[in-house]
N, C-alpha and C. Protein backbone atom coordinates (compact mmCIF):
# COMPACT_ATOMS: atom_id res chain seq x y z
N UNK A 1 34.27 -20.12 -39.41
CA UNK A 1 33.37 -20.38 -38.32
C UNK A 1 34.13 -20.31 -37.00
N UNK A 2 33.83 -19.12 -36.14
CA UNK A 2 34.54 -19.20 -34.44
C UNK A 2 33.29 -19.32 -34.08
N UNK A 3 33.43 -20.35 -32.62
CA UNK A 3 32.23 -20.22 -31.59
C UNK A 3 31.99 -18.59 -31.10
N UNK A 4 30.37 -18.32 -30.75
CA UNK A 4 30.38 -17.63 -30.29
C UNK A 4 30.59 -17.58 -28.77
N UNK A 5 30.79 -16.00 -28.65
CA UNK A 5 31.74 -15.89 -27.14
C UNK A 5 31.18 -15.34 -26.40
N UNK A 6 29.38 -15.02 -26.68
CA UNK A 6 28.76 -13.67 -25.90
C UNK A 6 28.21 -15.04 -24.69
N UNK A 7 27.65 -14.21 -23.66
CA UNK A 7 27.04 -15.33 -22.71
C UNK A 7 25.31 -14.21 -22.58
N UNK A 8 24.63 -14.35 -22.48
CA UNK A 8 23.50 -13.99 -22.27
C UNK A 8 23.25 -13.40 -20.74
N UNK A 9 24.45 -13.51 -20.02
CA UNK A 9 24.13 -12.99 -18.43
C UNK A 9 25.38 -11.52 -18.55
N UNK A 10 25.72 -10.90 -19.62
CA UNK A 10 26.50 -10.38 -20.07
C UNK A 10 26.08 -9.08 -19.45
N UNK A 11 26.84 -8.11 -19.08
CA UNK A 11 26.22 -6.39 -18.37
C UNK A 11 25.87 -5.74 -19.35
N UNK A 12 24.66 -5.05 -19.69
CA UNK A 12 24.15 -4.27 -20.42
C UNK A 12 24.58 -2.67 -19.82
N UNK A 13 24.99 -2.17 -20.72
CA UNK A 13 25.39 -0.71 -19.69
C UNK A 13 24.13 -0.18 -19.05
N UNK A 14 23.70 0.26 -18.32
CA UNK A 14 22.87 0.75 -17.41
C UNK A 14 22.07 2.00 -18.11
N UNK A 15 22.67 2.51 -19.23
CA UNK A 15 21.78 3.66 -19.80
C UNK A 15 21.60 3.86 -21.29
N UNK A 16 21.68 2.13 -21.41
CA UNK A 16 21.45 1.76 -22.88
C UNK A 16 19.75 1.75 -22.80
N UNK A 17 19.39 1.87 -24.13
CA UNK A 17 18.01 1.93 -24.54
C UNK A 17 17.21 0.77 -24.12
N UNK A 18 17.60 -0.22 -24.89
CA UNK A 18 17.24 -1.59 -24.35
C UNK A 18 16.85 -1.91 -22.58
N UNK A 19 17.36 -1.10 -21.87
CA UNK A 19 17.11 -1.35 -20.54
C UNK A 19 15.62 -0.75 -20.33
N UNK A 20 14.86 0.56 -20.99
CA UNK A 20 13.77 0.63 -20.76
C UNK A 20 13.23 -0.46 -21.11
N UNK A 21 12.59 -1.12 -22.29
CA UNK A 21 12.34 -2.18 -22.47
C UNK A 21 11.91 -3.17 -21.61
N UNK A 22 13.49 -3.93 -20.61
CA UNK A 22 13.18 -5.12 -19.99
C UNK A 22 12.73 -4.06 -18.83
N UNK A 23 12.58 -2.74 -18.18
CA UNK A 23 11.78 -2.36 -17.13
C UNK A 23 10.53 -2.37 -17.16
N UNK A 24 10.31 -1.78 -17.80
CA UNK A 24 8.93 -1.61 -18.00
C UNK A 24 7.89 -2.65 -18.46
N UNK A 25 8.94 -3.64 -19.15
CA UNK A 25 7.78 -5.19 -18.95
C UNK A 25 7.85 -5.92 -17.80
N UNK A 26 8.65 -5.80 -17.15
CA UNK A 26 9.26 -6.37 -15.76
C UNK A 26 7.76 -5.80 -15.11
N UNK A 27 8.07 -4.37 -15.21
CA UNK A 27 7.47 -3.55 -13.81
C UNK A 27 5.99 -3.57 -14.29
N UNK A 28 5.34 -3.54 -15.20
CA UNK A 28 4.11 -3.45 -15.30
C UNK A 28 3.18 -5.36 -15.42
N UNK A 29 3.97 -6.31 -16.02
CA UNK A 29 3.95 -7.65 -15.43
C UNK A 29 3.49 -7.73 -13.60
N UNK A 30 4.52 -7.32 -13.66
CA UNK A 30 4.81 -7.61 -12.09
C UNK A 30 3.57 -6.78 -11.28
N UNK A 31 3.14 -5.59 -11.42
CA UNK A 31 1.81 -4.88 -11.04
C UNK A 31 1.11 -5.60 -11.10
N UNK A 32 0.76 -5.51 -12.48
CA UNK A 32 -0.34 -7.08 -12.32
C UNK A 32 -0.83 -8.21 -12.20
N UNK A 33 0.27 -8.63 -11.51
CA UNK A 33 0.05 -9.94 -10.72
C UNK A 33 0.19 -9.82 -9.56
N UNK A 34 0.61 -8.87 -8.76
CA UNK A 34 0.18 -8.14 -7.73
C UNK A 34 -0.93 -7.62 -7.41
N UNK A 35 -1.04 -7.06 -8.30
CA UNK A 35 -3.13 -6.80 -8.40
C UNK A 35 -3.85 -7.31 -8.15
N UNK A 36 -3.53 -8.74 -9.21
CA UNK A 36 -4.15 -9.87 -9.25
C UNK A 36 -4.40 -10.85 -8.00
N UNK A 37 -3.26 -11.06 -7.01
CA UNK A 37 -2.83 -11.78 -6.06
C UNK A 37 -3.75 -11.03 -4.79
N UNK A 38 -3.57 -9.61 -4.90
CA UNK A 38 -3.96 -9.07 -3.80
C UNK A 38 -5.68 -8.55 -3.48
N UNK A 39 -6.20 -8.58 -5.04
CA UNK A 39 -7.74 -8.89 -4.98
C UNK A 39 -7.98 -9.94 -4.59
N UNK A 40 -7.07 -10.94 -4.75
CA UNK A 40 -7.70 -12.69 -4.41
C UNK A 40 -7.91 -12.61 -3.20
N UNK A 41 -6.62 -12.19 -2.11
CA UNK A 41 -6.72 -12.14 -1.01
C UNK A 41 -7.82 -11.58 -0.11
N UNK A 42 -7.91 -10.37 -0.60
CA UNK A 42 -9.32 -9.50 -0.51
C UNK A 42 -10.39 -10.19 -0.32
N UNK A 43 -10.76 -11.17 -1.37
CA UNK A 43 -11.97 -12.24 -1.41
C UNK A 43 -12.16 -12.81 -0.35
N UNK A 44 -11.19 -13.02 0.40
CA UNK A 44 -10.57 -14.34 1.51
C UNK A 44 -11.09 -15.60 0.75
N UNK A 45 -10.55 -16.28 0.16
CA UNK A 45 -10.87 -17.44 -0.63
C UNK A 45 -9.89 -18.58 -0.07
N UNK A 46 -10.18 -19.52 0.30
CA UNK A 46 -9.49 -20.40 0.95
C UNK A 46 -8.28 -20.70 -0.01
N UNK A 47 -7.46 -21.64 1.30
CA UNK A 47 -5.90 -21.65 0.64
C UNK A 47 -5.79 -22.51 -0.69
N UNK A 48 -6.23 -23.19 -0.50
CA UNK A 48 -6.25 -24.59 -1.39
C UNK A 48 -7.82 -25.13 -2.09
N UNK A 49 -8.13 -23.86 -2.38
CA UNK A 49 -10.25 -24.12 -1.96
C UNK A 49 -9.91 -24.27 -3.68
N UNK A 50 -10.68 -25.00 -4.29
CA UNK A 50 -10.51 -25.18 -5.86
C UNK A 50 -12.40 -25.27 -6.09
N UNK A 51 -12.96 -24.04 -5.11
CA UNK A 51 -14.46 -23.86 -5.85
C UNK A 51 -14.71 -23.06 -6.59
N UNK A 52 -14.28 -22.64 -7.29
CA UNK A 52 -14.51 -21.53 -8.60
C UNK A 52 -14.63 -20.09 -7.92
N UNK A 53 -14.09 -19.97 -7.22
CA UNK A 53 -13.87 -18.28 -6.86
C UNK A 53 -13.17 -17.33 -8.15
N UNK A 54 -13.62 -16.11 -8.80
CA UNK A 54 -12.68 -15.60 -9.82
C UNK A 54 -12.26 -14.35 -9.17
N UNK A 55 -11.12 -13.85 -9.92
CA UNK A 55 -11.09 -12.51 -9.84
C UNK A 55 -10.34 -12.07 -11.07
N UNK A 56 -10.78 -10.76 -11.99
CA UNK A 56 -10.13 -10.63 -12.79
C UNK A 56 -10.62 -11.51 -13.87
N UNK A 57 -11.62 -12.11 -13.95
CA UNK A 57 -12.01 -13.28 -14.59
C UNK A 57 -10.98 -14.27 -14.95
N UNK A 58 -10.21 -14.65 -14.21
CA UNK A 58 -9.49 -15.61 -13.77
C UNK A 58 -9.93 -16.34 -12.67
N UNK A 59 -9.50 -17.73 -12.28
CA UNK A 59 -9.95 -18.32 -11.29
C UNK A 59 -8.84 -18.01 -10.12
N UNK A 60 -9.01 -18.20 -9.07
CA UNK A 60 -7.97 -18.61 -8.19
C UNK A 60 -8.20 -18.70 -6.64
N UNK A 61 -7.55 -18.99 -5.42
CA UNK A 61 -6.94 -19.55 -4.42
C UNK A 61 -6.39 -18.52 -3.52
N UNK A 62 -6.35 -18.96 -2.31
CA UNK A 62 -5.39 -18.43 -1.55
C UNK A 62 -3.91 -18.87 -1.79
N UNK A 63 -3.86 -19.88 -2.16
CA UNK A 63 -2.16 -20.16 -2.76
C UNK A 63 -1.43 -19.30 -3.89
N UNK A 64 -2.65 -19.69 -5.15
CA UNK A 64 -2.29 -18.76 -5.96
C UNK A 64 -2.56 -17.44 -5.81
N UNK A 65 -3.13 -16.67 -4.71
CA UNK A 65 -2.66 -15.56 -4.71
C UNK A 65 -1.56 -14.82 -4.11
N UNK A 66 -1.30 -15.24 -3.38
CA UNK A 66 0.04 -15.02 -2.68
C UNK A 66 1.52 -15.72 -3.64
N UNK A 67 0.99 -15.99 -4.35
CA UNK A 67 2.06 -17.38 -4.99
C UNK A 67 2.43 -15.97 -6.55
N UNK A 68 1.23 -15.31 -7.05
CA UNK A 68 0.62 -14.37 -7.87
C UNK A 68 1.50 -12.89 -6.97
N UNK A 69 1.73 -12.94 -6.07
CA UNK A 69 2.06 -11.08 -5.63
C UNK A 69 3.74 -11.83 -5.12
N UNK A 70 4.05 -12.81 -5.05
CA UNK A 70 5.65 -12.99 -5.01
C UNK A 70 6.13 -12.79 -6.23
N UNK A 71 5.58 -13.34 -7.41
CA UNK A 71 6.10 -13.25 -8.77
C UNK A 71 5.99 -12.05 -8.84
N UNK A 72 5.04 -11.50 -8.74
CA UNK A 72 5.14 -9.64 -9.33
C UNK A 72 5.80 -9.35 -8.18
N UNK A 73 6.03 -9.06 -7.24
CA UNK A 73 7.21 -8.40 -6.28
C UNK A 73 8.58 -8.68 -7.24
N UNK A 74 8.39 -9.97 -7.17
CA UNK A 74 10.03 -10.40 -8.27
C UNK A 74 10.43 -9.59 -9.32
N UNK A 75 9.34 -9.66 -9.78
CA UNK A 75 9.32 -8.46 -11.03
C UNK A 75 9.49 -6.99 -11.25
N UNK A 76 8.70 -6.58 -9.74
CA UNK A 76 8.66 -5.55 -9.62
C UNK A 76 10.59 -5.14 -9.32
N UNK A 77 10.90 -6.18 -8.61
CA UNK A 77 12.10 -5.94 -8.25
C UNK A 77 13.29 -6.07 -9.39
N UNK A 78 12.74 -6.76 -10.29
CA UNK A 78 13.83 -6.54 -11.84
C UNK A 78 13.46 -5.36 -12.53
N UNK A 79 12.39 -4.99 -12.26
CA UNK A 79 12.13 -3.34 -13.11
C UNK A 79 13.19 -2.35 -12.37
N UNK A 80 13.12 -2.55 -11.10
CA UNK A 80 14.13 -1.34 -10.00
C UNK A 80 15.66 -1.39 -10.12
N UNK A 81 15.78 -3.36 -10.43
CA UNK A 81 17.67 -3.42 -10.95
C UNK A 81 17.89 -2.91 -12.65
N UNK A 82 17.00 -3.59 -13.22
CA UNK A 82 17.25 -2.85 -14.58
C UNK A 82 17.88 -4.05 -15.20
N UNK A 83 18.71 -3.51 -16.60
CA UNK A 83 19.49 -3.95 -17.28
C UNK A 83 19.52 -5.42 -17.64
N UNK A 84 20.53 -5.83 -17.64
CA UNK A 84 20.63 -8.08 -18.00
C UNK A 84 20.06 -8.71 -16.87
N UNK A 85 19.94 -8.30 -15.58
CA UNK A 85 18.90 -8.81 -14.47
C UNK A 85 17.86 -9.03 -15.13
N UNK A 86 16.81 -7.54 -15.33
CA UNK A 86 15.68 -7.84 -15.96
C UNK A 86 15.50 -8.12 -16.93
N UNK A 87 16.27 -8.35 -17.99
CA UNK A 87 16.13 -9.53 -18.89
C UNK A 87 15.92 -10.80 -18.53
N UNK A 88 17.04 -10.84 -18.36
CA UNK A 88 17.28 -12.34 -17.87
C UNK A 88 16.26 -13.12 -16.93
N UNK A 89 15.88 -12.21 -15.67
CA UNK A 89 14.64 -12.78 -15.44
C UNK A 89 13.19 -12.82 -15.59
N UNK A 90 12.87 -11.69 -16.88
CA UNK A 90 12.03 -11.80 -18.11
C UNK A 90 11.87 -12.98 -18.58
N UNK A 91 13.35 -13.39 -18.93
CA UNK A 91 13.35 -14.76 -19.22
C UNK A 91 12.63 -16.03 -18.95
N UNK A 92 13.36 -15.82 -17.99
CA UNK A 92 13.77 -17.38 -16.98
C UNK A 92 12.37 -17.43 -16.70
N UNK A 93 11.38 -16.26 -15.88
CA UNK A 93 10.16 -16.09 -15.74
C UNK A 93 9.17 -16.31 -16.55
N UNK A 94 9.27 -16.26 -17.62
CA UNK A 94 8.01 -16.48 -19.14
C UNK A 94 8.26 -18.13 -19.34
N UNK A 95 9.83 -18.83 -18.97
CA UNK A 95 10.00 -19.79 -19.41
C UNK A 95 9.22 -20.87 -18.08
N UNK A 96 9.28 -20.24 -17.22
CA UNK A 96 8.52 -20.83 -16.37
C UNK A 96 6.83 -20.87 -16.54
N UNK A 97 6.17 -19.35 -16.41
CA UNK A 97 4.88 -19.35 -16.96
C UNK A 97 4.38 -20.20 -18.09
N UNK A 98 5.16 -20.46 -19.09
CA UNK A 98 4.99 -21.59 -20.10
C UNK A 98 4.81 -22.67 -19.58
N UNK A 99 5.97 -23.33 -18.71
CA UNK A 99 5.86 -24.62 -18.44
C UNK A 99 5.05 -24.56 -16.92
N UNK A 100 4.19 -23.60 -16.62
CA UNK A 100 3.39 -24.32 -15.39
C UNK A 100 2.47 -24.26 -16.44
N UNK A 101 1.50 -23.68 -17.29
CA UNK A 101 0.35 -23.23 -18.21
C UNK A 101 0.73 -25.42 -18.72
N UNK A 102 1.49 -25.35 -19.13
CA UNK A 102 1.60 -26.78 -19.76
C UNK A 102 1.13 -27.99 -18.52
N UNK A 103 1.99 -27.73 -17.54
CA UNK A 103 2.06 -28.63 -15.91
C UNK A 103 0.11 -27.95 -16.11
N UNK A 104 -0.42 -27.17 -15.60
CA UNK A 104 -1.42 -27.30 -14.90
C UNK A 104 -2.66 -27.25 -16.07
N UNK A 105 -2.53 -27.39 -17.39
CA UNK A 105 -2.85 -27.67 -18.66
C UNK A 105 -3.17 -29.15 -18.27
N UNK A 106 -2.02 -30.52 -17.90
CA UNK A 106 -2.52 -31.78 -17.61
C UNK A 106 -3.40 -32.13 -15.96
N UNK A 107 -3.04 -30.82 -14.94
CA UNK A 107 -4.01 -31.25 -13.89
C UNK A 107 -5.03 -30.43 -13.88
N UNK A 108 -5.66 -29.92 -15.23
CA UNK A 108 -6.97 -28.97 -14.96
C UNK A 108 -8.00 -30.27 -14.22
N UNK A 109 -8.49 -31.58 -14.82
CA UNK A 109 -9.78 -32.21 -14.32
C UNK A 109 -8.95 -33.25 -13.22
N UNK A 110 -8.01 -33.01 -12.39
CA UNK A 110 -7.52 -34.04 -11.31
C UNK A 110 -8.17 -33.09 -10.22
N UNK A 111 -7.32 -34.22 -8.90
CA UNK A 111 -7.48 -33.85 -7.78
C UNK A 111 -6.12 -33.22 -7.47
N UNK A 112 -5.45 -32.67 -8.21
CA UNK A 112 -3.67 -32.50 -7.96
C UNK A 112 -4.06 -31.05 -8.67
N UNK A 113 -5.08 -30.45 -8.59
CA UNK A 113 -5.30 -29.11 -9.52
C UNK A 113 -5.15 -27.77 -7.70
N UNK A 114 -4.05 -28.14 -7.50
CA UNK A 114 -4.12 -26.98 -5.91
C UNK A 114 -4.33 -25.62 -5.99
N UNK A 115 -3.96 -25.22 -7.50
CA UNK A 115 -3.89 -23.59 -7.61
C UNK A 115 -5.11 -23.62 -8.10
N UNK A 116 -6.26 -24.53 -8.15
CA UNK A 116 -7.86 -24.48 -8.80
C UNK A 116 -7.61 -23.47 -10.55
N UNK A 117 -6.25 -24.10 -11.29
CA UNK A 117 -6.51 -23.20 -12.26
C UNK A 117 -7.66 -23.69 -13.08
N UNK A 118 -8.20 -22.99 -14.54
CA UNK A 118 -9.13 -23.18 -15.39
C UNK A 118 -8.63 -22.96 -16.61
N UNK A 119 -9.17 -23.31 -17.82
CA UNK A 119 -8.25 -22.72 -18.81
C UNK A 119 -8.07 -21.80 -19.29
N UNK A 120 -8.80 -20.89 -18.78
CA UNK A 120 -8.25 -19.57 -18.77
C UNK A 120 -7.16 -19.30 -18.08
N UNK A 121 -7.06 -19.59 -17.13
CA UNK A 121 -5.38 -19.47 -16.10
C UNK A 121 -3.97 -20.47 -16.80
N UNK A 122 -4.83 -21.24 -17.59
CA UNK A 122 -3.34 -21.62 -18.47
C UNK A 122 -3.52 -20.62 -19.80
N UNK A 123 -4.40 -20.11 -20.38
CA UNK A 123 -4.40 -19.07 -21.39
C UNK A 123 -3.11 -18.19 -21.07
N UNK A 124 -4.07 -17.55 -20.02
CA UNK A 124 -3.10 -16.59 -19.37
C UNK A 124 -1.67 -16.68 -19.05
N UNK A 125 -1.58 -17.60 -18.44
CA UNK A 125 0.20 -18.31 -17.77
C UNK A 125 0.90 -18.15 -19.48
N UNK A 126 -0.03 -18.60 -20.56
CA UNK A 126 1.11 -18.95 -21.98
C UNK A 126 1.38 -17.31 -22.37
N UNK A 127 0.08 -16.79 -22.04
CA UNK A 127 0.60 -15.77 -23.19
C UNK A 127 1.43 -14.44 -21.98
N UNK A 128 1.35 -14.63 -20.46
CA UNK A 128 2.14 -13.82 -19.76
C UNK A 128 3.60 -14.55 -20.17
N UNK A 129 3.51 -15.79 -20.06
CA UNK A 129 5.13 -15.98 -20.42
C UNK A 129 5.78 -15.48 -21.84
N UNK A 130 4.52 -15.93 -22.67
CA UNK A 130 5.33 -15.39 -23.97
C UNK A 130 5.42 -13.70 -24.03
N UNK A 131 4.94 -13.24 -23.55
CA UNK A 131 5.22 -11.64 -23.26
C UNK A 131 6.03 -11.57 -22.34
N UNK A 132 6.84 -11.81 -21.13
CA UNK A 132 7.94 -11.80 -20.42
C UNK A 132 8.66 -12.34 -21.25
N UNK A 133 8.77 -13.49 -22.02
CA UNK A 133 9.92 -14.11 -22.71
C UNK A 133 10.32 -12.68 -23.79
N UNK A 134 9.10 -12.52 -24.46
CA UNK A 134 9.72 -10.99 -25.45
C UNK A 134 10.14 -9.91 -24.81
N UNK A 135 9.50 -9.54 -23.58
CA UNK A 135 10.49 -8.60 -23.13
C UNK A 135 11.80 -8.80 -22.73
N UNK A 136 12.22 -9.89 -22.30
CA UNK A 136 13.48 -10.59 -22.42
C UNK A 136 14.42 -10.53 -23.50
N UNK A 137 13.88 -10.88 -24.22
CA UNK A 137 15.03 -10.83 -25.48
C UNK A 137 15.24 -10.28 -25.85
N UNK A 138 13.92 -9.01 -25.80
CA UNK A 138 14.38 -7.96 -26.61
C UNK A 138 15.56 -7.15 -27.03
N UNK A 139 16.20 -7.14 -28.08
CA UNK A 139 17.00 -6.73 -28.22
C UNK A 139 18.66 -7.65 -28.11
N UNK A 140 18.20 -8.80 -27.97
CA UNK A 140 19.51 -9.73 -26.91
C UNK A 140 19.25 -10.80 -28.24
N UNK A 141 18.59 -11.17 -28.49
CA UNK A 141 18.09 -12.43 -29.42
C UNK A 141 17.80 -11.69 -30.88
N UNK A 142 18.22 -12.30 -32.01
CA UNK A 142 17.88 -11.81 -33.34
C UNK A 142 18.92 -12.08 -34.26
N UNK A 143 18.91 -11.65 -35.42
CA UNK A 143 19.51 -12.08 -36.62
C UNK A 143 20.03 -10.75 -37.29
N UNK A 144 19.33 -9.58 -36.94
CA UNK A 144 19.45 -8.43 -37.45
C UNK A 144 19.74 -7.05 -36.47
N UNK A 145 20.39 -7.59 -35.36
CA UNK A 145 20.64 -6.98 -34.62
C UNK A 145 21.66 -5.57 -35.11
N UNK A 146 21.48 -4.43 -34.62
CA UNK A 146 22.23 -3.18 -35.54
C UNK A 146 23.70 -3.38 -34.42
N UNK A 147 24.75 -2.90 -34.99
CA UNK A 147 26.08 -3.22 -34.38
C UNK A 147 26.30 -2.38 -33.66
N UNK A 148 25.75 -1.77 -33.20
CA UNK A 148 26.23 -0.94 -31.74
C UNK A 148 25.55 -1.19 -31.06
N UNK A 149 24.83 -2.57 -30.66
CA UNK A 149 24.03 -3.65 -29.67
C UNK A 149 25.05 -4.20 -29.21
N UNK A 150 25.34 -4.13 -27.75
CA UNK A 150 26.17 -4.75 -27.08
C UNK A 150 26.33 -6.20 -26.94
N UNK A 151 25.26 -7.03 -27.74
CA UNK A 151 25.04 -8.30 -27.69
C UNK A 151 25.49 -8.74 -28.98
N UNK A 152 25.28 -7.88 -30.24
CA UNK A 152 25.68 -8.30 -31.75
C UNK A 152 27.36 -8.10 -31.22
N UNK A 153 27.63 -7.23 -30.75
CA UNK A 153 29.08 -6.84 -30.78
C UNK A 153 29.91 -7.71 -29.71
N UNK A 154 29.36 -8.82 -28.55
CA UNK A 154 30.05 -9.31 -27.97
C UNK A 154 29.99 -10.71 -29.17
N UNK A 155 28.92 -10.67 -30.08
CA UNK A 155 29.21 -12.09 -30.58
C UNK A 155 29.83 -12.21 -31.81
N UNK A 156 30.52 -10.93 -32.00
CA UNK A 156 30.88 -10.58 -33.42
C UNK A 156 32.14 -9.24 -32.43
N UNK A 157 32.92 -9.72 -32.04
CA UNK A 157 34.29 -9.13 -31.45
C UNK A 157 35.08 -8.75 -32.14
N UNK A 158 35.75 -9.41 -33.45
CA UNK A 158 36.55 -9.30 -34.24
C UNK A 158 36.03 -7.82 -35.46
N UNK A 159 34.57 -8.24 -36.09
CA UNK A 159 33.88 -7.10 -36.54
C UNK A 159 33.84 -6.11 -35.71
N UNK A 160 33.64 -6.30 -34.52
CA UNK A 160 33.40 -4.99 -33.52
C UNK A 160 34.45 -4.42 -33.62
N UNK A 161 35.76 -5.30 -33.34
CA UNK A 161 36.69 -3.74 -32.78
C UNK A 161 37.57 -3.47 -34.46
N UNK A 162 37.17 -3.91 -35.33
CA UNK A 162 37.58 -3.22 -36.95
C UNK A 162 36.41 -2.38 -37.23
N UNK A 163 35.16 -2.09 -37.14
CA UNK A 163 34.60 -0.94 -37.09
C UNK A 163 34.74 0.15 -35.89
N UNK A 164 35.53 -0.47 -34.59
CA UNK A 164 35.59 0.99 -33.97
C UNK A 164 37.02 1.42 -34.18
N UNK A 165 37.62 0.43 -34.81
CA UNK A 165 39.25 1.06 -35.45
C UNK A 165 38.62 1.87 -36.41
N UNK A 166 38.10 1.56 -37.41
CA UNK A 166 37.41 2.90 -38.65
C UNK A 166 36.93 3.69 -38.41
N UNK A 167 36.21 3.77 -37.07
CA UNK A 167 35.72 5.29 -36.49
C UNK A 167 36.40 5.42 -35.84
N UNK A 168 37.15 5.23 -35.19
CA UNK A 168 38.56 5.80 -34.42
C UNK A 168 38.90 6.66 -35.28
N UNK A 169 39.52 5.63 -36.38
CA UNK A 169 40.31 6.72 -37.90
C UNK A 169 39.94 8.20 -38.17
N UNK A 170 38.28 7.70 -38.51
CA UNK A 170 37.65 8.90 -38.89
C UNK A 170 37.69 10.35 -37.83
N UNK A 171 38.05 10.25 -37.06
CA UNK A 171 37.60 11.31 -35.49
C UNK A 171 39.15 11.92 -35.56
């Protein structure tokens, strides 16, 4: 038993496969909550107005829409860096969408409900996070990872460089 040594903020080479992946969930996430944010606006729906305005059949706000086209800008902007960026903030991002869906899950019937969500807007928040969280990992997280994954091979170093000594050999 050695600890493992990989760190999860680790550089993915830039024209590994895996990088389409975290782009394209990044970048198409991120569209649509931009979409989303920028029809709200459209509505002109007050900032903090929690009267059932929808769009998208979602509810929402002037807060949450603008609050809705920063996250997808964010996103949009990890689709354009690529690589362990947009993983990573695949991540960090789904892990958040989870825990506001939970946070605004206990202020749906208060007066502390500012983004006027409904439960559909915590539907949504769980299952956008759990789809950013998978595009995240993809490929980074697993049990069966194939060994020329830059992530199996930083956590398995010793295996790594005795199979590229054997293909060394072979060449």
């Amino acid at each position: 038993m050695h600890p493992v040594n990989a760190r999860l903020d680790e550089h993915l080479p830039a024209y590994h496969k895996l990088n389409k992946v975290y782009r394209v969930g990044a970048g198409l996430t991120g569209l649509l909550l931009v979409a989303f944010g920028i029809l709200g606006l459209i509505h002109q729906i007050g900032f903090f107005s929690t009267g059932g305005a929808t769009v998208l059949a979602l509810n929402t706000n002037g807060a949450l829409s603008v609050l809705s086209i920063c996250i997808g800008a964010l996103l949009f902007a990890g689709m354009v860096v690529g690589g362990s960026f947009a993983s990573t903030l695949n991540i960090a991002l789904g892990l958040l969408f989870i825990a506001s869906g939970f946070v605004n899950l206990a202020l749906l019937d208060t007066g502390m409900n500012f983004l006027a969500f409904h439960i559909q807007n915590v539907l949504f928040s769980f299952v956008v996070g759990v789809m950013l969280m998978w595009f995240g990992m993809y490929g980074r997280v697993g049990s069966a990872l194939p060994h020329d994954n830059p992530y199996w091979r930083a956590r398995h170093p010793e295996e790594a460089a005795r199979e590229q000594r054997a293909t060394a050999g072979r060449r």
